[in-house]
C-alpha atoms as a PDB file:
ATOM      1  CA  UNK A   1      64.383  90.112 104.926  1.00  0.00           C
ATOM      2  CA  UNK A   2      67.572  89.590 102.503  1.00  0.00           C
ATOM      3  CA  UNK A   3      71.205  90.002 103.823  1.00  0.00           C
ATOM      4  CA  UNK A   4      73.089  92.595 102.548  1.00  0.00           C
ATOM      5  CA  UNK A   5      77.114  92.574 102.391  1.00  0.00           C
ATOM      6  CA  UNK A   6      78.147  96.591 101.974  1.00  0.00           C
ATOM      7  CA  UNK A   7      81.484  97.159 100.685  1.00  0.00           C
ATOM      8  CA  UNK A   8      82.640 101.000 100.881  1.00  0.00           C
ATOM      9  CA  UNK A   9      81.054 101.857 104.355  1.00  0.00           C
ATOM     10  CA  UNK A  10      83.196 104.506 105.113  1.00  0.00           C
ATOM     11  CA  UNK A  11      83.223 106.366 102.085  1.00  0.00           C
ATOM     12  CA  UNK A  12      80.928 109.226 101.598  1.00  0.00           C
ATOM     13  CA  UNK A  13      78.593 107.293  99.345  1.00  0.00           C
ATOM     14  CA  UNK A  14      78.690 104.020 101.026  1.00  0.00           C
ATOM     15  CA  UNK A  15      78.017 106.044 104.777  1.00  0.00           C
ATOM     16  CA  UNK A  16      74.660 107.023 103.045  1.00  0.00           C
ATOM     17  CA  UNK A  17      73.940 103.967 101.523  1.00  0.00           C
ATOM     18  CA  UNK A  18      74.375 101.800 105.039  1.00  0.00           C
ATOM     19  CA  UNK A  19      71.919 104.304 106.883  1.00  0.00           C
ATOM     20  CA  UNK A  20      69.983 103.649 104.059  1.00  0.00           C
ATOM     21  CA  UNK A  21      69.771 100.033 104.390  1.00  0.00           C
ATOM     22  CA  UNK A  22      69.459  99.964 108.377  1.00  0.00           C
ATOM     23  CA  UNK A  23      66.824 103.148 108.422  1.00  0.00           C
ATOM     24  CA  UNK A  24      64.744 100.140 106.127  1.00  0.00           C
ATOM     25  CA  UNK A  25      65.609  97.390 108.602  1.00  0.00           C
ATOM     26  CA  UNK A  26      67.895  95.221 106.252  1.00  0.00           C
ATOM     27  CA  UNK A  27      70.081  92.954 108.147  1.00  0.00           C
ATOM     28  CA  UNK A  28      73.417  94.334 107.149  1.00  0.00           C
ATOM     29  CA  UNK A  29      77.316  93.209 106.836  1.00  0.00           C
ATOM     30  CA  UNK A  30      79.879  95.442 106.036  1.00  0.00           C
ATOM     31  CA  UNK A  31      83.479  95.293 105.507  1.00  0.00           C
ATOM     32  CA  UNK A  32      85.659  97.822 107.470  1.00  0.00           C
ATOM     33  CA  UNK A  33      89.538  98.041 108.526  1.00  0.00           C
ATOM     34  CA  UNK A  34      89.301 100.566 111.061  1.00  0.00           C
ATOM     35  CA  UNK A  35      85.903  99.832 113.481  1.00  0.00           C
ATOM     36  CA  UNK A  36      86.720 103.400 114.612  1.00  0.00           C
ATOM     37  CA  UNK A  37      85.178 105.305 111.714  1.00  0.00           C
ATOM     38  CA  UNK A  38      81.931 103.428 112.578  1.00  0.00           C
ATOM     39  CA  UNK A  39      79.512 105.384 115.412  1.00  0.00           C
ATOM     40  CA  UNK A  40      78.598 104.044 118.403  1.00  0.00           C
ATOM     41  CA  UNK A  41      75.226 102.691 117.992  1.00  0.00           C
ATOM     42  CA  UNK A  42      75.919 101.452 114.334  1.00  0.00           C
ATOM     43  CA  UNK A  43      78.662  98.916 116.419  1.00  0.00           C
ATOM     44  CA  UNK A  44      76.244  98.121 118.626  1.00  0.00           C
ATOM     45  CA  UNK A  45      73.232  97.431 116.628  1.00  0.00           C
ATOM     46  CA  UNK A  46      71.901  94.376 116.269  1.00  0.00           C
ATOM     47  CA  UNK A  47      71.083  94.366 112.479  1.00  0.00           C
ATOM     48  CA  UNK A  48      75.198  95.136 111.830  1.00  0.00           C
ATOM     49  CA  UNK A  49      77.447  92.512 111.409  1.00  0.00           C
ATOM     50  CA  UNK A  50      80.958  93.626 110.833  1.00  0.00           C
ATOM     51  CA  UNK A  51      83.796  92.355 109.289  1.00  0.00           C
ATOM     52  CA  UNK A  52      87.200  93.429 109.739  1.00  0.00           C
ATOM     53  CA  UNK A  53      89.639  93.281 106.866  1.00  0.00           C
ATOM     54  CA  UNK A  54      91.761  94.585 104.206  1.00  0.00           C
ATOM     55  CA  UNK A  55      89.906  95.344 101.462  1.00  0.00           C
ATOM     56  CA  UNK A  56      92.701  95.101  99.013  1.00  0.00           C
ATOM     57  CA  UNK A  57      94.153  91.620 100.724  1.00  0.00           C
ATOM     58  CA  UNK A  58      91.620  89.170  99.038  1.00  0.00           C
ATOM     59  CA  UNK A  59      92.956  86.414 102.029  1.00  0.00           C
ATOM     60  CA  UNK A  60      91.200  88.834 104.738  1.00  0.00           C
ATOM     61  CA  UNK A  61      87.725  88.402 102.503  1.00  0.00           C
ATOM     62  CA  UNK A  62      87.478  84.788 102.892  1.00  0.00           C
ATOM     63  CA  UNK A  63      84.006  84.231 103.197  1.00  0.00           C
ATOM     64  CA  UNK A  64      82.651  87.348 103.961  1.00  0.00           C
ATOM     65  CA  UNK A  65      80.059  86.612 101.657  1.00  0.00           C
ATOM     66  CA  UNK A  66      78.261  83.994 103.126  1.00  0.00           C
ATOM     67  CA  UNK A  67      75.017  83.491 103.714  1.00  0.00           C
ATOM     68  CA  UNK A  68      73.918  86.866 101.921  1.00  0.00           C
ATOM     69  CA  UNK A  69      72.113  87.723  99.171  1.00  0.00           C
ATOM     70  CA  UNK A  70      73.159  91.113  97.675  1.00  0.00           C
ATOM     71  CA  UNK A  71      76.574  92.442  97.798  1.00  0.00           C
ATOM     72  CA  UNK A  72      76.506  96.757  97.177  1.00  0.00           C
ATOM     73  CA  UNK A  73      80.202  98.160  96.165  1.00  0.00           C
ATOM     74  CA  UNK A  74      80.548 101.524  96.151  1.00  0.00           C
ATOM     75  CA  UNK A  75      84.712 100.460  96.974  1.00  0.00           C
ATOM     76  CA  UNK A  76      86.836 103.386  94.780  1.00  0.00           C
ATOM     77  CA  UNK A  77      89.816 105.724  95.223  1.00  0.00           C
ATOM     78  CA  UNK A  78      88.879 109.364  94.126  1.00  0.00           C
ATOM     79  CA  UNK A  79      92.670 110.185  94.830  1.00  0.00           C
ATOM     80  CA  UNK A  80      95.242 107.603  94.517  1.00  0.00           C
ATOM     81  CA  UNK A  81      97.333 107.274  97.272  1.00  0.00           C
ATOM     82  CA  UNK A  82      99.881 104.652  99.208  1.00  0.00           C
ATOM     83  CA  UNK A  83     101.050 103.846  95.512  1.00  0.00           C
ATOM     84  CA  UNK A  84      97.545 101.987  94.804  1.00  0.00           C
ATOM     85  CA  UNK A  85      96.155 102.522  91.324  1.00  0.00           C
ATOM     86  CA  UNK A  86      92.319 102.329  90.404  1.00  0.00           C
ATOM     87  CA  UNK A  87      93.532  98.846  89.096  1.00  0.00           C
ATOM     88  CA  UNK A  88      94.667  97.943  92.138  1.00  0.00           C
ATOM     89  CA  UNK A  89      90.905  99.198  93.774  1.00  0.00           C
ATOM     90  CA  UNK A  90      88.352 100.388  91.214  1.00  0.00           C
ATOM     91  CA  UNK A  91      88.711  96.989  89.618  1.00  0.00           C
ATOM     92  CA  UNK A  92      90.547  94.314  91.741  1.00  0.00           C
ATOM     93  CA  UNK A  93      89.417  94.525  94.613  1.00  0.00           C
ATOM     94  CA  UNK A  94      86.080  94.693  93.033  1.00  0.00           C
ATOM     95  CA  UNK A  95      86.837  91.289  91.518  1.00  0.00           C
ATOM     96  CA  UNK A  96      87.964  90.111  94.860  1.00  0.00           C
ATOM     97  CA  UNK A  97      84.443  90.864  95.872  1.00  0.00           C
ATOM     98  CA  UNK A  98      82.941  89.420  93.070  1.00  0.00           C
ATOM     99  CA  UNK A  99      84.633  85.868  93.243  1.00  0.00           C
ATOM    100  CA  UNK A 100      83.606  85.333  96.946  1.00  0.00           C
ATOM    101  CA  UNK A 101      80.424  86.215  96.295  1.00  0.00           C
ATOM    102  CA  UNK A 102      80.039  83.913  93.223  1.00  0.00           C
ATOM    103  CA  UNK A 103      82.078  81.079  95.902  1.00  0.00           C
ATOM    104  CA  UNK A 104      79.172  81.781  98.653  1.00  0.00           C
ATOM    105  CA  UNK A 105      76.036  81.961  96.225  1.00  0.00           C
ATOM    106  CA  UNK A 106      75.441  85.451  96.387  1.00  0.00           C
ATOM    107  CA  UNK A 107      72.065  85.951  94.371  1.00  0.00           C
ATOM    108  CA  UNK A 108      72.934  89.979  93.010  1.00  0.00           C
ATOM    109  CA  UNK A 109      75.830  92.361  93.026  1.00  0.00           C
ATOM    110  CA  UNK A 110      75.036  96.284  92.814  1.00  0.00           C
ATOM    111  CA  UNK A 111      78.066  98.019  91.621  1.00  0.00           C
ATOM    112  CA  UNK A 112      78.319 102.183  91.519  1.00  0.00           C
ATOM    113  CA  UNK A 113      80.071 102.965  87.828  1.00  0.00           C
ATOM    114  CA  UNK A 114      80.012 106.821  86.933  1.00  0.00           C
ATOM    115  CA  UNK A 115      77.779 107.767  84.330  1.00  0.00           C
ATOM    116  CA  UNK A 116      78.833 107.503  80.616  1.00  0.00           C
ATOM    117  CA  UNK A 117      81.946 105.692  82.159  1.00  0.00           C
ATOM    118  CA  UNK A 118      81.854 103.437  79.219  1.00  0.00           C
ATOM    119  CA  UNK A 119      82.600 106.298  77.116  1.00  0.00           C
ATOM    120  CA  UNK A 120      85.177 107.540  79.140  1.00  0.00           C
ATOM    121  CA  UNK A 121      87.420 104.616  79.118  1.00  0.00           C
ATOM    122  CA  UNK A 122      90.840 106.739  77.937  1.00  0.00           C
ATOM    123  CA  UNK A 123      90.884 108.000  81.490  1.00  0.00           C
ATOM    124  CA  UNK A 124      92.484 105.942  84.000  1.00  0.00           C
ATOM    125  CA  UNK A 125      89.341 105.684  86.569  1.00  0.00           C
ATOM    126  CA  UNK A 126      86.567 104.707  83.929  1.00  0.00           C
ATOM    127  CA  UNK A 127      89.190 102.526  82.270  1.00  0.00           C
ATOM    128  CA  UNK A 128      89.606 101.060  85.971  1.00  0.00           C
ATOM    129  CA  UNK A 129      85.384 100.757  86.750  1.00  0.00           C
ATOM    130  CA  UNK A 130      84.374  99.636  83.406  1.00  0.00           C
ATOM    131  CA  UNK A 131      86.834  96.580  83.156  1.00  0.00           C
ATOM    132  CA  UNK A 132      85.230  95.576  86.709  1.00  0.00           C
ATOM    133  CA  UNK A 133      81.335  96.132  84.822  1.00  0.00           C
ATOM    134  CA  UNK A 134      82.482  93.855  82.011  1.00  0.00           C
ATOM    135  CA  UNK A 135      83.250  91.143  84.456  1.00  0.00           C
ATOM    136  CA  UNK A 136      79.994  91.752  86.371  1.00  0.00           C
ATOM    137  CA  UNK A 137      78.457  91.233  83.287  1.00  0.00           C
ATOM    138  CA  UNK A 138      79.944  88.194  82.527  1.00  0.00           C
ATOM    139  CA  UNK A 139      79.823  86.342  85.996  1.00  0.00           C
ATOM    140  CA  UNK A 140      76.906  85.036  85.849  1.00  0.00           C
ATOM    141  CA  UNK A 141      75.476  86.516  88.521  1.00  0.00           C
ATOM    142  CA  UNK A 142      72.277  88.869  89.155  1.00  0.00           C
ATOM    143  CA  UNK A 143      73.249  92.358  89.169  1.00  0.00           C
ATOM    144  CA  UNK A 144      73.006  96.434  88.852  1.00  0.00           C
ATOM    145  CA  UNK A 145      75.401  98.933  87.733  1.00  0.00           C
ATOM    146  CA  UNK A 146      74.421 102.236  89.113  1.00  0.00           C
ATOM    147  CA  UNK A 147      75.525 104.905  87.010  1.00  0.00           C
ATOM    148  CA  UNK A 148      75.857 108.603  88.980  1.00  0.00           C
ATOM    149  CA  UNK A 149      76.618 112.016  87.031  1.00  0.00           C
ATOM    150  CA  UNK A 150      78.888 112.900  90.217  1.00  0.00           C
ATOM    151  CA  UNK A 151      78.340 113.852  93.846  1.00  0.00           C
ATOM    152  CA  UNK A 152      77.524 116.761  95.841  1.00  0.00           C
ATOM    153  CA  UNK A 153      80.967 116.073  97.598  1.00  0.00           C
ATOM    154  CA  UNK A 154      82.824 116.525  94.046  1.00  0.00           C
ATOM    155  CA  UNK A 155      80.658 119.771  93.550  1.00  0.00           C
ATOM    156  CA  UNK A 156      82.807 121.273  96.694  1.00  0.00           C
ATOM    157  CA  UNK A 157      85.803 121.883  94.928  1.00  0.00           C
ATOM    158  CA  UNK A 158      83.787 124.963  93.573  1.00  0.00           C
ATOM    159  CA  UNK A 159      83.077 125.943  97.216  1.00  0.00           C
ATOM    160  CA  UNK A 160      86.189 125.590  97.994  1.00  0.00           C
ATOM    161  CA  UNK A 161      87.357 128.048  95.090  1.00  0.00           C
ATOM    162  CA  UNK A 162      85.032 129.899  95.915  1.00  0.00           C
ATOM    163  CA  UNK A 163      85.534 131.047  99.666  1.00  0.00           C
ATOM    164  CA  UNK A 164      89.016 131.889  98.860  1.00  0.00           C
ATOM    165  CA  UNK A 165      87.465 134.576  96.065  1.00  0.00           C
ATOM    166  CA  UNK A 166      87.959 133.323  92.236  1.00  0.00           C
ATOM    167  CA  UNK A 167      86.622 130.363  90.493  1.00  0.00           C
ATOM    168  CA  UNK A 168      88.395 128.685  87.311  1.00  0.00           C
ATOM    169  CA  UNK A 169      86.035 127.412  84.860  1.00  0.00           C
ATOM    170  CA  UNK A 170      87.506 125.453  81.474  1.00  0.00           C
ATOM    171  CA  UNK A 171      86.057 127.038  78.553  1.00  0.00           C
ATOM    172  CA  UNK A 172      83.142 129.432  78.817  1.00  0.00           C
ATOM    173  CA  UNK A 173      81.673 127.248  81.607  1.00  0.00           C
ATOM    174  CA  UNK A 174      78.497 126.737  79.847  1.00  0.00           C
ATOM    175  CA  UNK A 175      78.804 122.905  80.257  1.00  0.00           C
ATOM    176  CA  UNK A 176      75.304 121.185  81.957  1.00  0.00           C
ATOM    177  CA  UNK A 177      75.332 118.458  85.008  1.00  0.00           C
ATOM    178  CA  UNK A 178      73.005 117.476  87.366  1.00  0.00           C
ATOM    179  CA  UNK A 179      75.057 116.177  90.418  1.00  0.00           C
ATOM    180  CA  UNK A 180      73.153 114.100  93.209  1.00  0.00           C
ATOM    181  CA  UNK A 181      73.597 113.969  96.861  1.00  0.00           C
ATOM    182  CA  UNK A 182      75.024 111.074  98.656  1.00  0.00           C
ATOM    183  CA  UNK A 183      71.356 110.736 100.570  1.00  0.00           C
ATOM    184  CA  UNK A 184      69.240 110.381  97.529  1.00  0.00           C
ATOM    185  CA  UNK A 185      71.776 108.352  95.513  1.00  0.00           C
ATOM    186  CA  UNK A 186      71.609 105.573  98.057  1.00  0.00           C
ATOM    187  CA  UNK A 187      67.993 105.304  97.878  1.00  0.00           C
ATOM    188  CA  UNK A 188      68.506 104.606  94.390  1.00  0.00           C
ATOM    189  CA  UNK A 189      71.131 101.678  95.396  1.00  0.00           C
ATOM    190  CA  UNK A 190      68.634 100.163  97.911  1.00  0.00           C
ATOM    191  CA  UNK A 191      65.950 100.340  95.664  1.00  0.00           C
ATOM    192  CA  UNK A 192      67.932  98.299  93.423  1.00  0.00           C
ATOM    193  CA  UNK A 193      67.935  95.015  95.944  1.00  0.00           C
ATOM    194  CA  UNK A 194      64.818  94.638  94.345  1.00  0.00           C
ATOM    195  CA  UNK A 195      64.843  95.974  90.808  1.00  0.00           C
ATOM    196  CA  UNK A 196      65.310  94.124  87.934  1.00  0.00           C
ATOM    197  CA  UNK A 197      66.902  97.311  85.794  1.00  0.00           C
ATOM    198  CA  UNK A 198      70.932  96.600  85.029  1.00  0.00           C
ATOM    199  CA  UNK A 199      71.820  99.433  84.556  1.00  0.00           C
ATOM    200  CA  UNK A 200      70.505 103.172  86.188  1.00  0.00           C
ATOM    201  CA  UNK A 201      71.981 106.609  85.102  1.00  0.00           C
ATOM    202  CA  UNK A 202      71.308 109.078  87.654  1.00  0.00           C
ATOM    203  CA  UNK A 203      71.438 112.439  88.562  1.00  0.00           C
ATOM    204  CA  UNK A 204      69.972 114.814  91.089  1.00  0.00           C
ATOM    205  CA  UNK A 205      66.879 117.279  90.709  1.00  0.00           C
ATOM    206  CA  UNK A 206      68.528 120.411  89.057  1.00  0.00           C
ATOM    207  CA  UNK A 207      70.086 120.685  85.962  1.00  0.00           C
ATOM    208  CA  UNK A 208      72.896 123.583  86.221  1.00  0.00           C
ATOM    209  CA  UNK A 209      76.057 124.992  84.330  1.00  0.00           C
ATOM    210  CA  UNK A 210      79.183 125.180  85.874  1.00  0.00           C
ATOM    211  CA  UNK A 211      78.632 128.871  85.548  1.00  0.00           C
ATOM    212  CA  UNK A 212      75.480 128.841  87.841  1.00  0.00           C
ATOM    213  CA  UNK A 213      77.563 126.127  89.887  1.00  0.00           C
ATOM    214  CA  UNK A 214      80.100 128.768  90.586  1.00  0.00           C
ATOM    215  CA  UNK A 215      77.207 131.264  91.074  1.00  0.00           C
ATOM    216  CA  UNK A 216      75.655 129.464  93.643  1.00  0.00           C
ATOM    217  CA  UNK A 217      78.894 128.577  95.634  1.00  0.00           C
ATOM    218  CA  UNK A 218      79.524 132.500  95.437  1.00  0.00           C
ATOM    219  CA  UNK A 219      76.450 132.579  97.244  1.00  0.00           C
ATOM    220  CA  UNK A 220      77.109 130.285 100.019  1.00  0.00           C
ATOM    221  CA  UNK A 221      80.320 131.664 100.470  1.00  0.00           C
ATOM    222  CA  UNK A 222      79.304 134.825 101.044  1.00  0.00           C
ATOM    223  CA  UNK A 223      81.956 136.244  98.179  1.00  0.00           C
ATOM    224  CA  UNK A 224      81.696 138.024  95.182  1.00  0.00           C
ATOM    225  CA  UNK A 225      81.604 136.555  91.961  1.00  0.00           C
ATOM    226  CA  UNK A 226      84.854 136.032  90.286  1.00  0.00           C
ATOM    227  CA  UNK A 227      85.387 133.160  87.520  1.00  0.00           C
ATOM    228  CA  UNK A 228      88.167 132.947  84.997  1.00  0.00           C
ATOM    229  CA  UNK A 229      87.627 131.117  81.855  1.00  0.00           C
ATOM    230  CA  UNK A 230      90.174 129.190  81.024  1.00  0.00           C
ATOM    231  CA  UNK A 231      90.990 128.239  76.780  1.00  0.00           C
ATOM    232  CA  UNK A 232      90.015 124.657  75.979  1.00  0.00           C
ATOM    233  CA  UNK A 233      93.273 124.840  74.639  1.00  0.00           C
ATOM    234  CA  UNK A 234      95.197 125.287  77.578  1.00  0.00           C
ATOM    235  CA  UNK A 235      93.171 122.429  79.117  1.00  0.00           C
ATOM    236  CA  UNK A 236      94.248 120.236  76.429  1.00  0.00           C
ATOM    237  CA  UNK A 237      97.976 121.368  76.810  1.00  0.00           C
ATOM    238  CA  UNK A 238      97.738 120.528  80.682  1.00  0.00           C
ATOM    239  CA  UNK A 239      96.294 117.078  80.193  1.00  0.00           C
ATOM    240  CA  UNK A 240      99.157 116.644  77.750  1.00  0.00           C
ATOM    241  CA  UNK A 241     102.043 117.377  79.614  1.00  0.00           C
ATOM    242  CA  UNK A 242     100.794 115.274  82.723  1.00  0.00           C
ATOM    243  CA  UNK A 243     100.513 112.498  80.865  1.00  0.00           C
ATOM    244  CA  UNK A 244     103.929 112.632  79.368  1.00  0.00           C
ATOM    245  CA  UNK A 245     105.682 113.755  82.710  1.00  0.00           C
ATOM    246  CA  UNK A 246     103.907 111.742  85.976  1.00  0.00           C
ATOM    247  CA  UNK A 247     102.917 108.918  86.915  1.00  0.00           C
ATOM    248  CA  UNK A 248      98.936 107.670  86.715  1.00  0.00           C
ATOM    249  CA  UNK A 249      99.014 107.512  90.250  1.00  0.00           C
ATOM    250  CA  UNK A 250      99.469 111.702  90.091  1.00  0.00           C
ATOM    251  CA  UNK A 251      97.768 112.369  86.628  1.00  0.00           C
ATOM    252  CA  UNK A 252      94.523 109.945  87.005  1.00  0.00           C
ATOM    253  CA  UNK A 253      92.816 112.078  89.099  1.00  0.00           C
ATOM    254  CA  UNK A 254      93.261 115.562  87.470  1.00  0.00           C
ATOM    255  CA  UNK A 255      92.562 114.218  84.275  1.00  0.00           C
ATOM    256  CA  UNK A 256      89.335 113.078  85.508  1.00  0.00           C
ATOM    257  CA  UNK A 257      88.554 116.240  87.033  1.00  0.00           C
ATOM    258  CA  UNK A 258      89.688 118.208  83.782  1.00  0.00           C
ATOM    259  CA  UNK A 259      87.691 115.976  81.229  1.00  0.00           C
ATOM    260  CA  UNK A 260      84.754 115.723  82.940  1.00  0.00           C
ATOM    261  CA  UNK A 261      84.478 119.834  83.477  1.00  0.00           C
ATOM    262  CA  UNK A 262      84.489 119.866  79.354  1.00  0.00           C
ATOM    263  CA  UNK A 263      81.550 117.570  79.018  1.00  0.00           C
ATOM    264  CA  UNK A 264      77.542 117.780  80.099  1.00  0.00           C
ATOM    265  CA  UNK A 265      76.816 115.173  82.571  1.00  0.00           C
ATOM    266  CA  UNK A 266      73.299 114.850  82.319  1.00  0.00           C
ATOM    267  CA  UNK A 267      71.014 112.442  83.389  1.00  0.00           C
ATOM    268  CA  UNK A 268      67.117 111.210  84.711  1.00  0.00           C
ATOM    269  CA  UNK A 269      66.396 113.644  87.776  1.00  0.00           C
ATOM    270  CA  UNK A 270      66.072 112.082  90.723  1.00  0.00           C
ATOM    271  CA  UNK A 271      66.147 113.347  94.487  1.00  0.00           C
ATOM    272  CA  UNK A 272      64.860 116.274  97.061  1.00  0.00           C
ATOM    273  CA  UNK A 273      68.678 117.703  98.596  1.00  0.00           C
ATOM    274  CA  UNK A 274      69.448 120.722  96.590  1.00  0.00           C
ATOM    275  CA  UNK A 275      73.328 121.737  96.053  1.00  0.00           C
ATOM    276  CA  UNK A 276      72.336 125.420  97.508  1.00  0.00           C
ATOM    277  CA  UNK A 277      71.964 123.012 100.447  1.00  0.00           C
ATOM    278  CA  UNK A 278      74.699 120.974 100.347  1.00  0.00           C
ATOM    279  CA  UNK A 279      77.034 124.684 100.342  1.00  0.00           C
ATOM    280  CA  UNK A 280      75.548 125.909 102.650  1.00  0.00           C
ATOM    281  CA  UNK A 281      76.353 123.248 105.117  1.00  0.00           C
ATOM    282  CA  UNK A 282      79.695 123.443 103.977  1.00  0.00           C
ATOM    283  CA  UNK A 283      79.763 126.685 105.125  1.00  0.00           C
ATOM    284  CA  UNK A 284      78.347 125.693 108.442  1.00  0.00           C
END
């Protein structure tokens, strides 16, 4: 059985993908700064090795690598904060990763892009993820980029909107995405110890509109349906003027969030969790 180094434990995709790899017995080593996040009987299993550092000191990941044969990153900020930039994570600490694992004779690195990242590179995030692919690609080294539409966790901004009553869509919300859940992306990381595919888009098993997105988190919330369209125009003007004015520390993230709203997101179907699901637990 290989030996797998998991970066991004404690993150919601990396908590799925490390029950992942212990619910199929993989003897597992993952990188944590606070042991507290961890449960119990995960720090007292036998097939968990853990190591304690800093992901973003690349002195406290001396050797972490050894003796394994696949290092998984899911390691990324979704909101910048204590001044660090998605250079600073999204990519370097990525390459941190990457050069210990090329110094201990790691065999494969899976790394989670987003999907049509490499299209995306005039925001700050892709820009961030697909200068760390680049140098994947160029190591020398076995490896996977996984490429998710989004995640059921991004999708609860539209709960959110919607338990407090009205939903804001950017133009007439007719834009298509098929967002996954944490559970059945990680299968698709696991699966990837083993595949020889470089790259995998994926997306979950429905195909839905922001419109029916909305609809559905209506639904869960137990609210009536209330969505304002907002001009493409205005969107444009917003992006603008946060450029201009902040930093990308404050800006990187909504113009993420605004760009990828104006798009369709659409990839292979994959999965079983449904996002009526996913709200509904939410709501729980």
């Amino acid at each position: 059985m290989k030996k797998i180094l998991l970066a991004g434990t404690t993150g919601y995709l990396g908590s799925f993908i490390f029950k992942e790899l212990l619910s199929r017995g993989f003897e597992t080593r993952t990188i944590v700064r606070d042991e507290s996040k961890l449960s119990k009987s995960i720090i007292e299993s036998n097939k968990v090795e853990i190591v304690k550092a800093e992901i973003t000191d690349p002195k406290s990941l001396k050797n972490c690598c050894q003796n394994v044969d696949t290092v998984i990153s899911s390691v990324g900020i979704t909101r910048q904060k204590n001044g660090l930039t998605y250079m600073d994570v999204d990519y370097q600490v990525n390459i941190n990763l990457l050069e210990e694992a090329k110094r201990n004779g790691v065999k494969k690195m899976i790394y989670v892009s987003i999907f049509n990242g490499d299209k995306l590179t005039q925001l700050k995030i892709c820009e961030a993820k697909e200068k760390f692919v680049l140098a994947l690609k160029n190591s020398g080294l076995n490896y996977c980029v996984i490429r998710p539409t989004g995640f059921f966790s991004d999708m609860g901004e539209f709960y959110e909107m919607a338990k407090k009553g009205r939903v804001y869509l950017f133009g007439k919300g007719e834009h298509k995405m098929n967002p996954i859940d944490g559970a059945d992306l990680a299968e698709i990381c696991v699966n990837a110890i083993e595949s020889d595919s470089k790259e995998i888009s994926v997306g979950g098993p429905q195909i839905f509109s922001h419109n029916q997105i909305a609809e559905i988190a209506f639904s869960a919330a137990g609210k009536k349906s209330k969505i304002t369209h907002i001009p493409n125009w205005i969107r444009k003007s917003i992006l603008f003027l946060i450029r201009t004015f902040t930093k990308s520390t404050v800006y990187g993230p909504i113009e993420f969030f605004m760009t990828v709203l104006s798009i369709d997101l659409i990839a292979p179907e994959y999965g079983n969790h449904t996002l009526k699901e996913y709200f509904q637990e939410l709501k729980s």
